[in-house]
Protein backbone atom coordinates (compact mmCIF):
# COMPACT_ATOMS: atom_id res chain seq x y z
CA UNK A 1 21.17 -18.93 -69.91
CA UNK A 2 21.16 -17.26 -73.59
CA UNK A 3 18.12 -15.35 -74.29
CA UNK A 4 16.86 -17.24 -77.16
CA UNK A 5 16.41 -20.02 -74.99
CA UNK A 6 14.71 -18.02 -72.03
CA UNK A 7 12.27 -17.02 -74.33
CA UNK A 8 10.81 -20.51 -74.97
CA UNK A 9 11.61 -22.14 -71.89
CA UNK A 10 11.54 -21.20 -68.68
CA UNK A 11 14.61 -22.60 -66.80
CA UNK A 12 13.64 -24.13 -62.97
CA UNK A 13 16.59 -26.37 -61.38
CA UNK A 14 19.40 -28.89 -61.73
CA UNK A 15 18.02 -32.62 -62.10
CA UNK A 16 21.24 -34.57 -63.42
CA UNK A 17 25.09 -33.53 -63.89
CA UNK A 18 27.24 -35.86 -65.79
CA UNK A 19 31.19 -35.68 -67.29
CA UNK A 20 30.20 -33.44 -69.98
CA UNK A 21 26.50 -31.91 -69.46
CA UNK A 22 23.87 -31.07 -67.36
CA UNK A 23 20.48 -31.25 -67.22
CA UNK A 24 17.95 -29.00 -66.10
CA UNK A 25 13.92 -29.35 -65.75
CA UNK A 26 12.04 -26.58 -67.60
CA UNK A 27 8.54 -25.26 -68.89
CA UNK A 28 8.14 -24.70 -72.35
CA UNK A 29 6.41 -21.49 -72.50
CA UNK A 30 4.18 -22.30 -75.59
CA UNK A 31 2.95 -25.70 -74.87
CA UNK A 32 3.12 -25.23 -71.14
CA UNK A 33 4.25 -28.83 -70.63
CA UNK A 34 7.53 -30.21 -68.95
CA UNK A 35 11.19 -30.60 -70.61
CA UNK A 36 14.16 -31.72 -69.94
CA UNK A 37 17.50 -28.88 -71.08
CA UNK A 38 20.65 -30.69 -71.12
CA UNK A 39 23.47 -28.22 -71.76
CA UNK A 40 27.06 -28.82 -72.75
CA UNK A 41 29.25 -27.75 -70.28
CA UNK A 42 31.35 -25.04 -71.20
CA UNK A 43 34.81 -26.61 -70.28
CA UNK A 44 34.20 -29.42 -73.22
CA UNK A 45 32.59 -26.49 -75.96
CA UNK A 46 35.95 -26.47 -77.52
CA UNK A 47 36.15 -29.72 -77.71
CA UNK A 48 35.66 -30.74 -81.28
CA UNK A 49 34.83 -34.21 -80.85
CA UNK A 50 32.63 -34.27 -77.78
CA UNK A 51 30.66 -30.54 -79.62
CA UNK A 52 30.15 -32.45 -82.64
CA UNK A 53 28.90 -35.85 -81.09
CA UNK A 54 27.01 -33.14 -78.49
CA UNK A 55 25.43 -31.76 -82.10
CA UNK A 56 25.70 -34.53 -84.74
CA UNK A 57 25.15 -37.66 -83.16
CA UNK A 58 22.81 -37.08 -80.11
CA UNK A 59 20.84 -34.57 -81.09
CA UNK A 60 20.00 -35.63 -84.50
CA UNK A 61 19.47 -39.38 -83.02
CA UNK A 62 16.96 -37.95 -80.65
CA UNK A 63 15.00 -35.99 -83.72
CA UNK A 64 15.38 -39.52 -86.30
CA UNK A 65 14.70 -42.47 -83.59
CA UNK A 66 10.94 -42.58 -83.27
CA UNK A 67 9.88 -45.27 -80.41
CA UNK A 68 7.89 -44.83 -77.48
CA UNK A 69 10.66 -45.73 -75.16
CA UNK A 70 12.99 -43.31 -76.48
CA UNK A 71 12.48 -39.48 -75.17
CA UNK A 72 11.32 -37.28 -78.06
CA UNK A 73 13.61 -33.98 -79.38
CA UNK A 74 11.96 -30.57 -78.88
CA UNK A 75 14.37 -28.50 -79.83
CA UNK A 76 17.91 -27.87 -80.05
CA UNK A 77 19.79 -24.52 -79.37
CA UNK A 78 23.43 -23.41 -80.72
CA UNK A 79 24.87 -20.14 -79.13
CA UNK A 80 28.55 -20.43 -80.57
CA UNK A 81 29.39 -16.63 -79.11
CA UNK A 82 28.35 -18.13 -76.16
CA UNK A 83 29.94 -21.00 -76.30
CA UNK A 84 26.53 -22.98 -75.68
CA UNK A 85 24.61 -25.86 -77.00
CA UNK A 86 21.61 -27.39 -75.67
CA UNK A 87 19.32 -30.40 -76.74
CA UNK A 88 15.59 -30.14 -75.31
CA UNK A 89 13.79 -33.40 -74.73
CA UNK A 90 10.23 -34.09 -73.29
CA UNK A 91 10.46 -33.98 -69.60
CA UNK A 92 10.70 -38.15 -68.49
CA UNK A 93 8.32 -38.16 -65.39
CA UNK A 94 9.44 -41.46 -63.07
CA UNK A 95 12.45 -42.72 -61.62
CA UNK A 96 15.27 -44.12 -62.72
CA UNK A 97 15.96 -48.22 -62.61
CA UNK A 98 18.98 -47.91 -60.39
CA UNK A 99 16.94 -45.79 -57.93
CA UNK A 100 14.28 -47.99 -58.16
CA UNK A 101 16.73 -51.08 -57.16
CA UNK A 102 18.89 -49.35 -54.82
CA UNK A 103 16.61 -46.83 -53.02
CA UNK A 104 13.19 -48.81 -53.40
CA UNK A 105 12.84 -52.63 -53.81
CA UNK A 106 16.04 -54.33 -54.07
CA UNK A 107 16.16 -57.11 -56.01
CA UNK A 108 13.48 -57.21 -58.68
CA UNK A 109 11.18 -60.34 -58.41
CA UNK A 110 11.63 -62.16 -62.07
CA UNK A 111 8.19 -61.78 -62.50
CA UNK A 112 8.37 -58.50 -62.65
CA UNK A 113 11.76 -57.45 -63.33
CA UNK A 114 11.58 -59.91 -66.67
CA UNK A 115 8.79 -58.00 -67.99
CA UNK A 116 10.84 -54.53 -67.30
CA UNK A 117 14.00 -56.37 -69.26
CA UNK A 118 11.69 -56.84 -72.23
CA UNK A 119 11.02 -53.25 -72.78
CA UNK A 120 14.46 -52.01 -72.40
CA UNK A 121 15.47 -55.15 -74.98
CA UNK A 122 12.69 -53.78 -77.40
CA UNK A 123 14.25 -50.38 -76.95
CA UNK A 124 18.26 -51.21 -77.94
CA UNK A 125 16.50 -53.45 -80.80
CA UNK A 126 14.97 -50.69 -82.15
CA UNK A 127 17.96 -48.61 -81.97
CA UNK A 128 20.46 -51.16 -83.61
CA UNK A 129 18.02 -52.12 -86.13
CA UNK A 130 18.13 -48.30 -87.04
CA UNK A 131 21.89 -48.45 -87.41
CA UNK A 132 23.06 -47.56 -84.14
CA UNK A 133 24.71 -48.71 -80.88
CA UNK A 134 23.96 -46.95 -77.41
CA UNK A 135 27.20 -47.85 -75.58
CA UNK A 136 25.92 -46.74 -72.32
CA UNK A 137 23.32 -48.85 -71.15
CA UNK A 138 22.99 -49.22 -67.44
CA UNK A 139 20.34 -48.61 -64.67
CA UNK A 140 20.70 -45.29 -64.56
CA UNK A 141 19.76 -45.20 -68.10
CA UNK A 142 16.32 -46.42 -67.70
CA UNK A 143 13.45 -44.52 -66.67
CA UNK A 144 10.51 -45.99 -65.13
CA UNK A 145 7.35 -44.03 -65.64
CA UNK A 146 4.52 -44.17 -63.78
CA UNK A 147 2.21 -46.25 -65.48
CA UNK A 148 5.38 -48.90 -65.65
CA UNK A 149 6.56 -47.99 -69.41
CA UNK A 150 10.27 -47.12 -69.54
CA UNK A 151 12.11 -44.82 -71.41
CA UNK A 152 15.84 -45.54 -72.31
CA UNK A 153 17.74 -42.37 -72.02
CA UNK A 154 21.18 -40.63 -72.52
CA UNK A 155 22.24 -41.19 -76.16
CA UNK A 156 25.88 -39.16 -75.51
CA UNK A 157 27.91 -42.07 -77.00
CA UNK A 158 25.98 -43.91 -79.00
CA UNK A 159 27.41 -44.36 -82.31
CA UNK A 160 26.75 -45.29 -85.96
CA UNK A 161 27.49 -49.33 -86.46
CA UNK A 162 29.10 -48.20 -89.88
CA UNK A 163 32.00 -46.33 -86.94
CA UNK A 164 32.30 -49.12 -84.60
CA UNK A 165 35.77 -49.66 -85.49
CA UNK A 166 36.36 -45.88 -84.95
CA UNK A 167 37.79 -44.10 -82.09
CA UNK A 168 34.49 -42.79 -80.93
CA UNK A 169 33.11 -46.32 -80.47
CA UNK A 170 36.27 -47.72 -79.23
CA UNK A 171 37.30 -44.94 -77.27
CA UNK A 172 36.62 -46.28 -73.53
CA UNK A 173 34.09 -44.60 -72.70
CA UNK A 174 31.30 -46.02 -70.99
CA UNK A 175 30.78 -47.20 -67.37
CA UNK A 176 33.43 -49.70 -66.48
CA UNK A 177 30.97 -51.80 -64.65
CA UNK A 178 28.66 -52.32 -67.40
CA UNK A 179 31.71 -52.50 -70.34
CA UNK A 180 32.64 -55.57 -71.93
CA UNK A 181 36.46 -56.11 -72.57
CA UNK A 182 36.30 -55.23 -76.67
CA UNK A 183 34.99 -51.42 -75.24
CA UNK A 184 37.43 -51.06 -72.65
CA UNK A 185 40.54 -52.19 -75.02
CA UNK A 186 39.07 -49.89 -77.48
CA UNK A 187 38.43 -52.81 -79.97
CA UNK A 188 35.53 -53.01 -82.20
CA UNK A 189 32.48 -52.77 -80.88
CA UNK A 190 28.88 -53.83 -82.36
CA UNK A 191 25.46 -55.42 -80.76
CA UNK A 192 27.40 -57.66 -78.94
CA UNK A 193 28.83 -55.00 -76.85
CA UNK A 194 25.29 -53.41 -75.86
CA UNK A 195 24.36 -57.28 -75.61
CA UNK A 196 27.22 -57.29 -72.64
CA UNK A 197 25.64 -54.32 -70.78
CA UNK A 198 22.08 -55.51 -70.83
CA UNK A 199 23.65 -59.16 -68.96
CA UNK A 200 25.04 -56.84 -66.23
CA UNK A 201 21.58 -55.04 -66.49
CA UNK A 202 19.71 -58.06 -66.00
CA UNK A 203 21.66 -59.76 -63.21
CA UNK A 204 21.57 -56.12 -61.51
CA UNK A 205 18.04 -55.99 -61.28
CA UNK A 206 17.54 -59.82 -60.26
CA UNK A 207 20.12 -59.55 -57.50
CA UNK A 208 20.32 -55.90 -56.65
CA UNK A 209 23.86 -56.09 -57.04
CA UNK A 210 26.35 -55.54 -60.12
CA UNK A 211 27.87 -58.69 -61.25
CA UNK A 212 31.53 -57.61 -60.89
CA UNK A 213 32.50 -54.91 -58.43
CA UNK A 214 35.30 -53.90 -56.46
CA UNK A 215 35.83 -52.54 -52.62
CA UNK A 216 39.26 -50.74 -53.44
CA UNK A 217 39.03 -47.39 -51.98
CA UNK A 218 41.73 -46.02 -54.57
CA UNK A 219 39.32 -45.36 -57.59
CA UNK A 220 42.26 -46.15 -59.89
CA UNK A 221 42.95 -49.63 -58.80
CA UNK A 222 39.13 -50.45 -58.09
CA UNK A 223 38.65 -49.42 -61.77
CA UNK A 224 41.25 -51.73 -63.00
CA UNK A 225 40.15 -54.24 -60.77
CA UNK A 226 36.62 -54.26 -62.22
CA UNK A 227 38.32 -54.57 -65.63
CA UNK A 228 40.57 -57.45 -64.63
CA UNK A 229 36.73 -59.10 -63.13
CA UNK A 230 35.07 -58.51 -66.29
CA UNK A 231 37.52 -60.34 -68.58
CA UNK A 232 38.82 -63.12 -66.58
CA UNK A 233 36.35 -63.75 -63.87
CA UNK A 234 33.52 -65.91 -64.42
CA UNK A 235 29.98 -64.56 -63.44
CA UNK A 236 28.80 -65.04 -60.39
CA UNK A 237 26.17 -67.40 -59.28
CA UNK A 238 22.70 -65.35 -59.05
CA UNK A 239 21.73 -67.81 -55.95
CA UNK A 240 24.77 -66.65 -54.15
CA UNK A 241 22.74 -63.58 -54.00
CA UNK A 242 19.04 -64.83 -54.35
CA UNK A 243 18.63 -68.34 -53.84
CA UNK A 244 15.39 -69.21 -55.67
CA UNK A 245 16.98 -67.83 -59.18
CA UNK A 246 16.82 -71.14 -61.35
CA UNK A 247 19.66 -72.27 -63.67
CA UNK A 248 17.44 -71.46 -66.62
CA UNK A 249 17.82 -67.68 -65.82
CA UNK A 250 21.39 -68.07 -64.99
CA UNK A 251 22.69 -69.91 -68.14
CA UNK A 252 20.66 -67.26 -70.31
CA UNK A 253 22.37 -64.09 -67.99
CA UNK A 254 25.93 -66.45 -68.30
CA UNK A 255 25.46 -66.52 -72.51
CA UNK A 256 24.93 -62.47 -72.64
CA UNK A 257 27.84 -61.70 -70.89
CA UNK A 258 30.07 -64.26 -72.36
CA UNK A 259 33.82 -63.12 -72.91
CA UNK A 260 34.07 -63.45 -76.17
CA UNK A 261 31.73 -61.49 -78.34
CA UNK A 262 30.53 -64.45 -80.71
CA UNK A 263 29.73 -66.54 -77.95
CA UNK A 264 26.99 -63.96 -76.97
CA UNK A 265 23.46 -63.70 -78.11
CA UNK A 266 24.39 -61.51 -81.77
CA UNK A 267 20.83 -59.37 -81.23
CA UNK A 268 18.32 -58.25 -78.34
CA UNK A 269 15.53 -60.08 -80.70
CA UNK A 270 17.81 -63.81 -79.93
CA UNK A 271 18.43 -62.62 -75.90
CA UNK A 272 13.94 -62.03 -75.86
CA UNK A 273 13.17 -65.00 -77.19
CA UNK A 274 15.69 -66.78 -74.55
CA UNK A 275 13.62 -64.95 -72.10
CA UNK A 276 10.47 -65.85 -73.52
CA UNK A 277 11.53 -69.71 -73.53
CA UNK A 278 12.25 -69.52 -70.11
CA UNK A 279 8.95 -68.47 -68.73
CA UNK A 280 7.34 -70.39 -71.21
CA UNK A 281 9.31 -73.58 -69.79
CA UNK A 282 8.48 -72.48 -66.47
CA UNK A 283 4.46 -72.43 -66.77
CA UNK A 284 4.27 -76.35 -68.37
């Protein structure tokens, strides 16, 4: 670790690892309180495109988006003759969603995984309505804190809505199982596209299983085969997994991850207040 950053934070452990950075849980040495140091691995510091979007998108969306469920920036270090970059971030205390489904509860009772949604919904909201998409919403993406607020986190590919026809936005990346088709073809991508994500979101945490999946051990063809699910396949019945999940809930999880984009909801403020209508409906 460079020395300017030593001598602010003090550097403990590893706490994430990811295709490009890593993430390590530290003490700022003036305030004394937690952070979170996500450095850019080395291998992808002469990279151009992933440095910039490292530099110019992420960090600078951290220090302009202003919303309690979105971690705040605390600092961000450049060592070029180093060939290191790091973005500081308030230490999220909590666990993730997916650890919360997968190592915890399993399915999320409506009643309380609806309530959950809502924050994460308020969350992209804010974020498109700031000019922006996130492009990697899933599970693992959410942090639930202790007091039962959530934090969305990871902004590494979010991009400008004024670029969604560019390469960055249309480049693939993502997680497969989460993607609609328009990301994976590299076709313009907008709301819609985060709209597509939060449906697999939403199913995930009322079932405790993704909506399409695949059990080919050959991570090629299981990726392709998740592809092929997601724009061909219809989605799967939520009672075929949970059997008290109403058709209410279902047609409103069927609508957000519709094929084709304009047969989606078009923002996470129309996708609420289908979720509000339902438990509305279901207290008369």
């Amino acid at each position: 670790m460079p020395d300017l950053l030593r001598q602010s934070y003090h550097v403990d452990h590893l706490i994430a690892e990811g295709g490009t950075a890593k993430v390590y849980w530290g003490i700022d040495r003036r305030s004394g309180y937690p952070v979170a140091i996500k450095e850019l691995k080395i291998k992808h510091f002469r990279n151009q495109n992933i440095r910039q979007t490292f530099k110019d998108t992420e960090a600078q969306m951290y220090l302009y988006l202003q919303h309690p469920s979105i971690p705040k920036l605390v600092d961000f270090i450049d060592e070029p003759e180093n060939e290191q970059m790091f973005i500081v971030m308030e230490y999220i205390e909590g666990i993730s969603l997916e650890q919360y489904i997968y190592r915890e509860i399993g399915l999320i009772p409506e009643e309380k995984a609806l309530p959950l949604f809502l924050q994460v919904l308020d969350a992209v909201a804010y974020i498109h309505k700031c000019g922006f998409l996130h492009l990697d919403i899933k599970s693992n993406n959410v942090m639930i804190q202790p007091d039962g607020k959530i934090k969305l986190i990871d902004l590494g590919i979010a991009s400008r809505m004024s670029e969604a026809s560019s390469t960055t936005t249309g480049s693939g990346y993502g997680t497969p199982a989460y993607m609609p088709p328009e990301q994976t073809e590299m076709r313009e991508c907008g709301k819609y596209t985060d709209i597509f994500a939060l449906g697999v979101m939403l199913f995930e945490m009322l079932t405790g299983n993704l909506p399409f999946v695949s059990q080919n051990p050959n991570p090629r063809e299981a990726l392709d085969e998740i592809r092929f699910k997601i724009k061909n396949e219809p989605t799967p019945q939520m009672k075929d997994y949970y059997p008290f999940i109403g058709e209410g809930l279902q047609a409103i999880v069927d609508k957000a991850l519709a094929k084709e984009p304009s047969l989606r909801y078009q923002s996470c403020d129309a996708f609420k207040r289908a979720i509000i209508g339902y438990t509305r409906s279901k207290k008369k």
